[in-house]
Protein backbone atom coordinates (compact mmCIF):
# COMPACT_ATOMS: atom_id res chain seq x y z
CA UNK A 1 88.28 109.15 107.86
CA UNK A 2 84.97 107.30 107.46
CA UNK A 3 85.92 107.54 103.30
CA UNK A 4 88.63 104.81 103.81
CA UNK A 5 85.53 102.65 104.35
CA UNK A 6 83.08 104.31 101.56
CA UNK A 7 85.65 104.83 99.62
CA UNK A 8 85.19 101.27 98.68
CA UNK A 9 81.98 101.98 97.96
CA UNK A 10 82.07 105.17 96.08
CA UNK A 11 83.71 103.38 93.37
CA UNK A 12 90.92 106.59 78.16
CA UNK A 13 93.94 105.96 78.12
CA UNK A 14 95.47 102.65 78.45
CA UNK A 15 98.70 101.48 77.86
CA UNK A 16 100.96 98.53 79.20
CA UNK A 17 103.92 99.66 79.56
CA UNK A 18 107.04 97.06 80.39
CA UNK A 19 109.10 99.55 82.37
CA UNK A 20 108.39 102.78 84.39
CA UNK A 21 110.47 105.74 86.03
CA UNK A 22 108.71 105.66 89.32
CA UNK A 23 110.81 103.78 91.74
CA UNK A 24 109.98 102.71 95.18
CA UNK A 25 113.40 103.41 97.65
CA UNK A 26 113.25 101.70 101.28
CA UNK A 27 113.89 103.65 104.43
CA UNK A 28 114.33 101.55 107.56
CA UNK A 29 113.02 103.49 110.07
CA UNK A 30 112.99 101.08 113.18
CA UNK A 31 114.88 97.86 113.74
CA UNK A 32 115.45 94.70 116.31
CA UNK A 33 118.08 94.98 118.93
CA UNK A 34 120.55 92.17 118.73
CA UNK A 35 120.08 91.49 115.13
CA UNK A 36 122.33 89.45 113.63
CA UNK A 37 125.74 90.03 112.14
CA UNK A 38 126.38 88.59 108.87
CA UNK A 39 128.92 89.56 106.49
CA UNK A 40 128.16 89.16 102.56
CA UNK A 41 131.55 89.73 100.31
CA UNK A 42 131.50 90.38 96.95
CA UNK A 43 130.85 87.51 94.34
CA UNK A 44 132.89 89.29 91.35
CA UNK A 45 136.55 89.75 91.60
CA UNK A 46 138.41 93.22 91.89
CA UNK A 47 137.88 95.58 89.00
CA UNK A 48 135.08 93.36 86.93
CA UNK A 49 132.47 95.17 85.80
CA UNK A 50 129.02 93.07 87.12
CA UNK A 51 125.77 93.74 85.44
CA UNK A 52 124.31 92.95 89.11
CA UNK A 53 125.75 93.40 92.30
CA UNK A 54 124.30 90.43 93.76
CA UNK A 55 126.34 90.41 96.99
CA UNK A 56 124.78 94.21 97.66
CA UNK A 57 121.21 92.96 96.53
CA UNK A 58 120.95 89.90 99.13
CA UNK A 59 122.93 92.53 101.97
CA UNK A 60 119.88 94.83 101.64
CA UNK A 61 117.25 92.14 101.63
CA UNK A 62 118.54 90.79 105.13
CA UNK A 63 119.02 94.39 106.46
CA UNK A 64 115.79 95.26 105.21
CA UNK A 65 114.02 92.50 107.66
CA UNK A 66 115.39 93.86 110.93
CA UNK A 67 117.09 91.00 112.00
CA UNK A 68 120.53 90.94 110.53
CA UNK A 69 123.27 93.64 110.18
CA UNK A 70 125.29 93.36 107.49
CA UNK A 71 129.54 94.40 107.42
CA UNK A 72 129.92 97.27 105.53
CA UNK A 73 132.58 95.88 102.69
CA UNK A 74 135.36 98.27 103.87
CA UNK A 75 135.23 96.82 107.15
CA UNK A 76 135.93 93.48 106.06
CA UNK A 77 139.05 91.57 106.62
CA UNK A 78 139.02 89.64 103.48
CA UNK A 79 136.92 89.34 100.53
CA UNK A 80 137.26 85.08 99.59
CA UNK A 81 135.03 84.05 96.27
CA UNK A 82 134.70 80.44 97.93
CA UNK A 83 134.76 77.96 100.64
CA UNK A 84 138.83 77.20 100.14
CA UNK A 85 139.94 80.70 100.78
CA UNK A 86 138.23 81.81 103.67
CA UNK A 87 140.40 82.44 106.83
CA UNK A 88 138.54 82.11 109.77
CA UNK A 89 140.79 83.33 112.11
CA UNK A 90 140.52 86.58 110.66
CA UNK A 91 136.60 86.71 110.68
CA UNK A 92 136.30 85.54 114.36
CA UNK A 93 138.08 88.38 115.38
CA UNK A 94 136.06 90.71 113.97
CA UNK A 95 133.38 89.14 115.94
CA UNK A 96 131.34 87.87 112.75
CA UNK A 97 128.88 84.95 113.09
CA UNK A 98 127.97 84.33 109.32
CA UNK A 99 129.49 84.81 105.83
CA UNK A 100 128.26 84.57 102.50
CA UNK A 101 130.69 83.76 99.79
CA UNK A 102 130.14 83.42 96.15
CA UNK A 103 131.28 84.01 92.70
CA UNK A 104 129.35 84.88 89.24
CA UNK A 105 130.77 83.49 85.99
CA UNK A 106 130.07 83.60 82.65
CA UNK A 107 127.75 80.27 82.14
CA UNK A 108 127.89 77.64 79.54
CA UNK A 109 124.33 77.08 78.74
CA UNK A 110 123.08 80.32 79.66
CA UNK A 111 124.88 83.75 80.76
CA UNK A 112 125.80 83.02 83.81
CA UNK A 113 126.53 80.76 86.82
CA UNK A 114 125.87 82.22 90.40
CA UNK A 115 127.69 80.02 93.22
CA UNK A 116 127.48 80.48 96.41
CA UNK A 117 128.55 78.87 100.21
CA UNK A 118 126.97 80.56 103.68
CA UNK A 119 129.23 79.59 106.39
CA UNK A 120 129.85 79.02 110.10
CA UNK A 121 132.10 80.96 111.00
CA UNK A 122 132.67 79.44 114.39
CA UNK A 123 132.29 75.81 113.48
CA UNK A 124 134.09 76.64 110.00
CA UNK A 125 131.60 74.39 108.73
CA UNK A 126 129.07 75.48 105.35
CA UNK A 127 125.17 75.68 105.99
CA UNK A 128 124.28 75.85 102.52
CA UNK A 129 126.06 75.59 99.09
CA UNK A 130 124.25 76.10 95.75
CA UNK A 131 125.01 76.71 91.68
CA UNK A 132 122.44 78.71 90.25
CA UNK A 133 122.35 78.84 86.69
CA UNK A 134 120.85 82.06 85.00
CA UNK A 135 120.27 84.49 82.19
CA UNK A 136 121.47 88.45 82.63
CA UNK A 137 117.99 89.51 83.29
CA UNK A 138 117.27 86.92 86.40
CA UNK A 139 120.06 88.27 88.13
CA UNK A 140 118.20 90.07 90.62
CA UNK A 141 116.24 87.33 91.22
CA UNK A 142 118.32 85.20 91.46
CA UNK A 143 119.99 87.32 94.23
CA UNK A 144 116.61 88.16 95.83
CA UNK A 145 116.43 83.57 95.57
CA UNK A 146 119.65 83.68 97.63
CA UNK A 147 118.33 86.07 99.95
CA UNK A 148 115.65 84.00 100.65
CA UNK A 149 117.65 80.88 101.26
CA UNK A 150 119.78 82.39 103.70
CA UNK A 151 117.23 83.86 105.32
CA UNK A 152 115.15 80.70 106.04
CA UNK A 153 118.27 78.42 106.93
CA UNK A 154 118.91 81.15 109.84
CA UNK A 155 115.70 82.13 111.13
CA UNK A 156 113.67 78.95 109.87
CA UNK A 157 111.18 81.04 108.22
CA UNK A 158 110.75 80.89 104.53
CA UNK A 159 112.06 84.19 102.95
CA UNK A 160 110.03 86.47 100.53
CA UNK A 161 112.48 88.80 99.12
CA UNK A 162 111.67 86.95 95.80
CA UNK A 163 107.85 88.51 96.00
CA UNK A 164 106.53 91.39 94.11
CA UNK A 165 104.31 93.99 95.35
CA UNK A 166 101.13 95.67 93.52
CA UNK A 167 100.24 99.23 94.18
CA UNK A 168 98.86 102.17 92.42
CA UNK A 169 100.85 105.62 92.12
CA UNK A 170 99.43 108.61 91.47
CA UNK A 171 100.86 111.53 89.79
CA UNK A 172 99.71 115.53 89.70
CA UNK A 173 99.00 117.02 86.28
CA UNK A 174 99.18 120.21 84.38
CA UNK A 175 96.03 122.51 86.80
CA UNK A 176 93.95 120.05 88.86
CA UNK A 177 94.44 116.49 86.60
CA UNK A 178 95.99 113.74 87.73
CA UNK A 179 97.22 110.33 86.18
CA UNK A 180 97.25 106.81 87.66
CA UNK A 181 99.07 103.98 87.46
CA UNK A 182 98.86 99.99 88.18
CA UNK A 183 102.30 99.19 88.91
CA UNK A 184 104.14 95.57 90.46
CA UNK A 185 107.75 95.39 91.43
CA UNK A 186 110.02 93.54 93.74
CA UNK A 187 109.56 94.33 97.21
CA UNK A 188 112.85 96.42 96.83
CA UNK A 189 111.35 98.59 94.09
CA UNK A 190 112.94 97.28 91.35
CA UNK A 191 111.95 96.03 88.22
CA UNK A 192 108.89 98.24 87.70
CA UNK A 193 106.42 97.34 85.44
CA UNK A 194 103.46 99.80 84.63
CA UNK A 195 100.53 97.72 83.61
CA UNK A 196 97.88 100.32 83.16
CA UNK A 197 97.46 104.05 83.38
CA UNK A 198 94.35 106.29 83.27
CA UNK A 199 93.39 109.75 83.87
CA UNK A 200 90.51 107.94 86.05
CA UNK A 201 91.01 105.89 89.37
CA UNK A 202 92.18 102.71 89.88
CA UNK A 203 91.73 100.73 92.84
CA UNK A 204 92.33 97.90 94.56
CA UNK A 205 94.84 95.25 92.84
CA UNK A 206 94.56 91.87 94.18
CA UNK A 207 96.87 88.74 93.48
CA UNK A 208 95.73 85.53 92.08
CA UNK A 209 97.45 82.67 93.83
CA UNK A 210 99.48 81.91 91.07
CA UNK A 211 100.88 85.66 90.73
CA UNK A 212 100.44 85.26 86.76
CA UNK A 213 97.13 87.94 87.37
CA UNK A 214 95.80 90.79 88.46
CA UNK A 215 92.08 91.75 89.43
CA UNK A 216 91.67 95.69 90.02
CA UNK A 217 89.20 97.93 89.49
CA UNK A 218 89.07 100.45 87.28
CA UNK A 219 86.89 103.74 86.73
CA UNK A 220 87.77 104.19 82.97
CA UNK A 221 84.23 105.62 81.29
CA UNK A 222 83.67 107.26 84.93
CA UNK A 223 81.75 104.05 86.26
CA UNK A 224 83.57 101.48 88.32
CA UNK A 225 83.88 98.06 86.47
CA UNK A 226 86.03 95.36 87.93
CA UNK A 227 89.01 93.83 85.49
CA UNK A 228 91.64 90.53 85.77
CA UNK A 229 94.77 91.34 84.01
CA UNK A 230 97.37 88.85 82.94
CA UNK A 231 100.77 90.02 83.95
CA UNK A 232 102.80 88.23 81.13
CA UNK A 233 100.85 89.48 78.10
CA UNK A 234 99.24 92.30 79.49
CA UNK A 235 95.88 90.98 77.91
CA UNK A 236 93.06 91.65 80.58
CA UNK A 237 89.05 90.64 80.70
CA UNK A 238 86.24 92.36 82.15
CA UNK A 239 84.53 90.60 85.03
CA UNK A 240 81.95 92.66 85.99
CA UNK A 241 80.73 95.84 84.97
CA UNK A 242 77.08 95.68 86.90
CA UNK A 243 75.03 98.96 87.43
CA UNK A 244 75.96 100.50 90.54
CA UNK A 245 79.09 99.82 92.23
CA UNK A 246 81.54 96.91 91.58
CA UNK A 247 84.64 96.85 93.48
CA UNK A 248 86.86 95.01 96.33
CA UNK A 249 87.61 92.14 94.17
CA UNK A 250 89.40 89.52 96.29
CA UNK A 251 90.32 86.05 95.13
CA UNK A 252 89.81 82.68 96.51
CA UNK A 253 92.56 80.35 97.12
CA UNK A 254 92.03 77.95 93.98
CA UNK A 255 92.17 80.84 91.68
CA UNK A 256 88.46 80.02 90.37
CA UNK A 257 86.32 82.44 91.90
CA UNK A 258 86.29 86.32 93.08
CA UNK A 259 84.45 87.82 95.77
CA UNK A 260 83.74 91.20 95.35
CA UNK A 261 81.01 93.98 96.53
CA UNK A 262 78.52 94.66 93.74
CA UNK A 263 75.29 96.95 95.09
CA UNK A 264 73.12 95.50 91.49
CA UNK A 265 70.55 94.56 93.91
CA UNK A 266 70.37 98.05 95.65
CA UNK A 267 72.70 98.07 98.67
CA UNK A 268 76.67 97.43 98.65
CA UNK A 269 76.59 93.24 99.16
CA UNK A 270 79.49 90.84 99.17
CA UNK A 271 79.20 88.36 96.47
CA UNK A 272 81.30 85.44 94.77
CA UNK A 273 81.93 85.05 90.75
CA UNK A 274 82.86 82.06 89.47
CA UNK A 275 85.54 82.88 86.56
CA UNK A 276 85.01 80.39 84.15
CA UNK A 277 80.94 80.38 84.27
CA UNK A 278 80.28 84.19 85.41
CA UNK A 279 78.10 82.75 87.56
CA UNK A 280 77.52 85.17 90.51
CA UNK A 281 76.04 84.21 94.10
CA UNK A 282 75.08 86.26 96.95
CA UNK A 283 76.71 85.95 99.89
CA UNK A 284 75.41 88.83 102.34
CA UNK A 285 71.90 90.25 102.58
CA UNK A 286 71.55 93.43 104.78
CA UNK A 287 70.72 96.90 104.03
CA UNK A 288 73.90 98.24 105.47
CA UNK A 289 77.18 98.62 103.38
CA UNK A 290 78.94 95.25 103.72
CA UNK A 291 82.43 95.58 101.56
CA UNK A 292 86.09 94.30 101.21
CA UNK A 293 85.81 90.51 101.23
CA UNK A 294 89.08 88.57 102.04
CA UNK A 295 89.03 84.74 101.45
CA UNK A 296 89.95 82.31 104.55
CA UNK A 297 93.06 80.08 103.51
CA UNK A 298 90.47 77.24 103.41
CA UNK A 299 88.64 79.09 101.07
CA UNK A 300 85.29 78.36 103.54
CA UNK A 301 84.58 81.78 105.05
CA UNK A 302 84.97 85.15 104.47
CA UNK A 303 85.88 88.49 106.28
CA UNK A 304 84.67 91.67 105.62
CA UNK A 305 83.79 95.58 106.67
CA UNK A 306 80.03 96.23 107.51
CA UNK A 307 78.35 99.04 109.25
CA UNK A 308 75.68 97.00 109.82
CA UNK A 309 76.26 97.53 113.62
CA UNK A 310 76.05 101.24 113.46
CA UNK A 311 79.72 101.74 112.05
CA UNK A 312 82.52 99.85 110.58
CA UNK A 313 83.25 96.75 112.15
CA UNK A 314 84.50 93.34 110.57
CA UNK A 315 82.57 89.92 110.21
CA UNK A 316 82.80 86.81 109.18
CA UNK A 317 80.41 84.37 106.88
CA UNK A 318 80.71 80.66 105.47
CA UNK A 319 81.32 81.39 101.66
CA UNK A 320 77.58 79.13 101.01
CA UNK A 321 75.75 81.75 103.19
CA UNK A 322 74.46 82.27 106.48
CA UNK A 323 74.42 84.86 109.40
CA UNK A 324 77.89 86.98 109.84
CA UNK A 325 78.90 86.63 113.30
CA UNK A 326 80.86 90.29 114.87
CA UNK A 327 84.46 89.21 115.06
CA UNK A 328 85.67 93.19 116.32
CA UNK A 329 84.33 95.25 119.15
CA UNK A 330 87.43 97.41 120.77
CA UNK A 331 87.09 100.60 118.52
CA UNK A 332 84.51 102.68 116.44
CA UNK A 333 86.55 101.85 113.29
CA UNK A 334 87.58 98.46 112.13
CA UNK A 335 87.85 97.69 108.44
CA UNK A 336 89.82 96.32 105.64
CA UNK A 337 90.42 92.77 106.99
CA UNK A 338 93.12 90.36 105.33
CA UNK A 339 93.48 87.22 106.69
CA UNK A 340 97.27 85.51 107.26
CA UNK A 341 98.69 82.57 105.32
CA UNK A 342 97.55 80.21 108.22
CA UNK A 343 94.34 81.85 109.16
CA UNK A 344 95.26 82.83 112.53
CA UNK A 345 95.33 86.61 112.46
CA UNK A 346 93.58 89.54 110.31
CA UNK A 347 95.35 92.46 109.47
CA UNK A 348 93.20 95.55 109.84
CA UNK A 349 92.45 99.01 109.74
CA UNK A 350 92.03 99.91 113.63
CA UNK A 351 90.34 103.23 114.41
CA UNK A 352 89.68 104.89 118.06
CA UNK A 353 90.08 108.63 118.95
CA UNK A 354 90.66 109.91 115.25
CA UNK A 355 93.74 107.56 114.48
CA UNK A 356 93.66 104.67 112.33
CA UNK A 357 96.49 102.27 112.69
CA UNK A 358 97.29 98.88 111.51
CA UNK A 359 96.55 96.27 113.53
CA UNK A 360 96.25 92.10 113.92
CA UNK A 361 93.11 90.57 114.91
CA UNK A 362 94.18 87.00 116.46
CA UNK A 363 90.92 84.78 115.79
CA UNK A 364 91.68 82.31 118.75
CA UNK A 365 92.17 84.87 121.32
CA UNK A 366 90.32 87.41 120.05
CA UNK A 367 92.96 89.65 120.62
CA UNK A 368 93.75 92.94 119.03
CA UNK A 369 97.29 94.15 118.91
CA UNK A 370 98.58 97.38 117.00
CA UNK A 371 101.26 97.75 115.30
CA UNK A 372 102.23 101.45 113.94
CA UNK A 373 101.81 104.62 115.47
CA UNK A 374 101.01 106.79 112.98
CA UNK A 375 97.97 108.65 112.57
CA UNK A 376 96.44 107.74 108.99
CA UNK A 377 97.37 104.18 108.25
CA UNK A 378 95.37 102.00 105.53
CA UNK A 379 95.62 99.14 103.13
CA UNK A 380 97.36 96.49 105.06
CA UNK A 381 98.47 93.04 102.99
CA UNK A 382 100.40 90.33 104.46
CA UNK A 383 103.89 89.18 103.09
CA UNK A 384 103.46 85.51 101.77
CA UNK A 385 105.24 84.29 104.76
CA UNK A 386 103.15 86.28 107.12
CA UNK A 387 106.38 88.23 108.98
CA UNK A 388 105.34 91.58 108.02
CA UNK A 389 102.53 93.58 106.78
CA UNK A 390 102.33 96.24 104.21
CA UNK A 391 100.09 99.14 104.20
CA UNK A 392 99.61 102.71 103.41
CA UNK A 393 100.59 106.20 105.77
CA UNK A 394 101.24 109.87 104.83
CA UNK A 395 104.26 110.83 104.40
CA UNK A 396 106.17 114.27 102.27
CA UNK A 397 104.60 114.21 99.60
CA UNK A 398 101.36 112.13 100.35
CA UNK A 399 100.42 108.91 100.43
CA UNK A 400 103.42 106.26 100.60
CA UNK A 401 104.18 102.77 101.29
CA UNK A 402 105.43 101.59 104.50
CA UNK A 403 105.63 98.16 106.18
CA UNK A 404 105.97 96.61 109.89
CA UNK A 405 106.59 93.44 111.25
CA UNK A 406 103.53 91.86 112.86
CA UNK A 407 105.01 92.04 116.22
CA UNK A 408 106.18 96.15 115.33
CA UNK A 409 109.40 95.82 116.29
CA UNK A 410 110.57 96.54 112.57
CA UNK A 411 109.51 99.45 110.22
CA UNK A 412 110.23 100.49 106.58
CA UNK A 413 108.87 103.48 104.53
CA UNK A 414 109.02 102.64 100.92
CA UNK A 415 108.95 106.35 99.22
CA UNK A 416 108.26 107.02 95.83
CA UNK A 417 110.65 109.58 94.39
CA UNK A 418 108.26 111.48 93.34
CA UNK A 419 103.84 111.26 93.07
CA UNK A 420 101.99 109.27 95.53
CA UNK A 421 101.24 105.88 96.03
CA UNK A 422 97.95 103.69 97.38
CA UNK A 423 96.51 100.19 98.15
CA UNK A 424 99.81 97.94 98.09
CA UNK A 425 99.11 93.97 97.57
CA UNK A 426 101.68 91.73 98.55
CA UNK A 427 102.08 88.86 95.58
CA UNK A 428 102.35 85.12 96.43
CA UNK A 429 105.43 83.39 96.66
CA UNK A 430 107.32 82.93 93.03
CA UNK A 431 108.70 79.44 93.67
């Protein structure tokens, strides 16, 4: 397992493609006891014909969290379209707390206009009410936009059903070949785009904070050289293409500047590139492997993977230099560190007794929790809102997604239908 950490190290065709056949499907595989009921009717009336079901779309975003359990629509004892004809008689005796009611109309400025009310049942008394103007194609978004508003007004926690995910997929040939992909989508699957594919391997896609870009690397012309892609036009620049190895790119939180891991100099060292000047600076100087930066939220320090101490480990270093001080110890295998939205915990790569499992790393206590219980777990990238982690396990047919909350109590598998699929990012917040 020691090549999830060199892999780093050990760093055509081209195409952007708008659209791609692999979709991601979510299994939940563990949930939270006492999760909330909430009942979400239909926002179309009986027999239309709805481009987007949006009232199914925002029902598996909550259910997909682990805290709420959605009616099934056949077990409902009404289906309103608005405030004015709900009877809540009838929903309090089916024991429901919440309902979402809405309606989607033809628009007058644009295609449509999404309205919707979630209500009280109890207190009969609305929590939120919004119009939502919207053309056909920001349906789901605009669904995924609901989710999110729901979500937060319940739990107080700002929703990211409206994020996208980055990963790579990887799909067997004709004999030994394979092809690989860049692909983002929302965090339900949908809406692929494929922004790159190669008969070579690409690696490790990482957000700007803005979620317009990209930065990956790529090992088109069989050496690794490290590219920023914009996701709009598909245009994309090479950053660094240094002799020797150039990879973990990792951006800092003004969007100006990438650390990455560049061994130009002779060993693997972390260093930061200014964007607009190319200007590179050396951060680390050791003659161990030091690898996968991750940028504080401050954008002052930075974690990353060294075997400087005789194996894998994580550290930490003030972005204008210094000594790395050991942040791990518990383990012969910590790596791949990703720091939360608030800079309290890292999510890592944990490994003791030939398992590697995703764990936190809480920088005040200096606690380390884990969180799956699988055997070969890597990649992890926190959701914008820090509730639950992505990473990467094995599953049928390889390598697939899968996601926990960071206290474990909830777990997904997101499955391709068919190929593998490696190093998910978790894009910023869209709004």
């Amino acid at each position: 397992m020691k090549c999830l950490f060199r892999t780093a190290m050990c760093l055509a065709f081209l195409a952007w493609h708008p659209t791609a056949q692999a979709v991601l499907k979510i299994k939940i595989t563990q949930g939270v006891a006492g999760a909330l009921p909430i009942a979400i009717a239909p926002f179309d009336p009986p027999g239309s014909q709805p481009t987007v079901d949006i009232a199914a779309i925002v029902a598996a975003d909550l259910e997909s969290s682990g805290g709420f359990v959605p009616m099934p629509r056949a077990d409902m004892p009404s289906q309103p379209h608005g405030f004015s004809e709900i009877n809540f008689v009838d929903w309090r005796r089916v024991g429901m707390d919440n309902l979402v009611v809405g309606t989607l109309r033809p628009g007058i400025e644009t295609d449509y206009q999404v309205e919707f009310w979630l209500v009280d049942v109890y207190k009969g008394t609305q929590l939120l009410a919004y119009k939502v103007p919207a053309k056909a194609a920001q349906l789901r978004l605009v669904a995924h936009q609901i989710s999110d508003a729901i979500y937060e007004k319940l739990t107080g926690v700002k929703g990211a059903f409206a994020t996208r995910i980055a990963y790579v997929t990887v799909q067997q040939r004709s004999g030994r070949s394979k092809i690989y992909g860049l692909q983002v989508a929302d965090i339900d699957g949908e809406n692929v785009q494929t922004l790159l594919t190669s008969p070579q391997p690409l690696m490790s896609p990482a957000w700007s904070p803005d979620g317009r870009r990209l930065a990956y690397v790529s090992f088109e012309g069989r050496s690794s050289t490290i590219y920023v892609q914009d996701l709009g036009s598909g245009h994309r620049d090479k950053v660094a293409a240094e002799t020797g190895i150039n990879s973990a790119p990792a951006w800092s939180p003004d969007g100006r500047r990438l650390a990455l891991t560049l061994s130009r100099d002779g060993d693997p060292e972390i260093y930061v590139l200014t964007l607009a000047s190319r200007q590179l600076r050396r951060i680390t100087n050791d003659p161990a492997i030091d690898t996968e930066p991750s940028w504080s939220p401050d954008g002052t320090r930075l974690a990353f993977t060294s075997d400087r101490g005789g194996g894998p480990q994580i550290y930490e270093v003030s972005v204008s230099g210094g000594h790395p001080r050991r942040l791990t110890h518990k383990g012969n295998y910590n790596a791949r560190p990703r720091y939360s939205s608030d800079g309290k915990l890292l999510a890592i790569v944990h490994g003791d007794g030939g398992s590697y499992r995703i764990g936190t790393y809480d920088m005040e206590t200096e606690r380390l929790a884990i969180l799956t219980n699988t055997r070969l777990d890597e990649s992890p990238s926190f959701a914008p809102n820090d509730s639950m982690i992505i990473y990467t396990t094995v599953g049928p047919q390889g390598t697939e997604l899968a996601a926990t909350s960071i206290d474990g109590r909830v777990k997904q598998r997101l499955a391709l239908l068919r190929g593998e699929v490696r190093e998910p990012a978790w894009g910023p917040f869209r709004y």
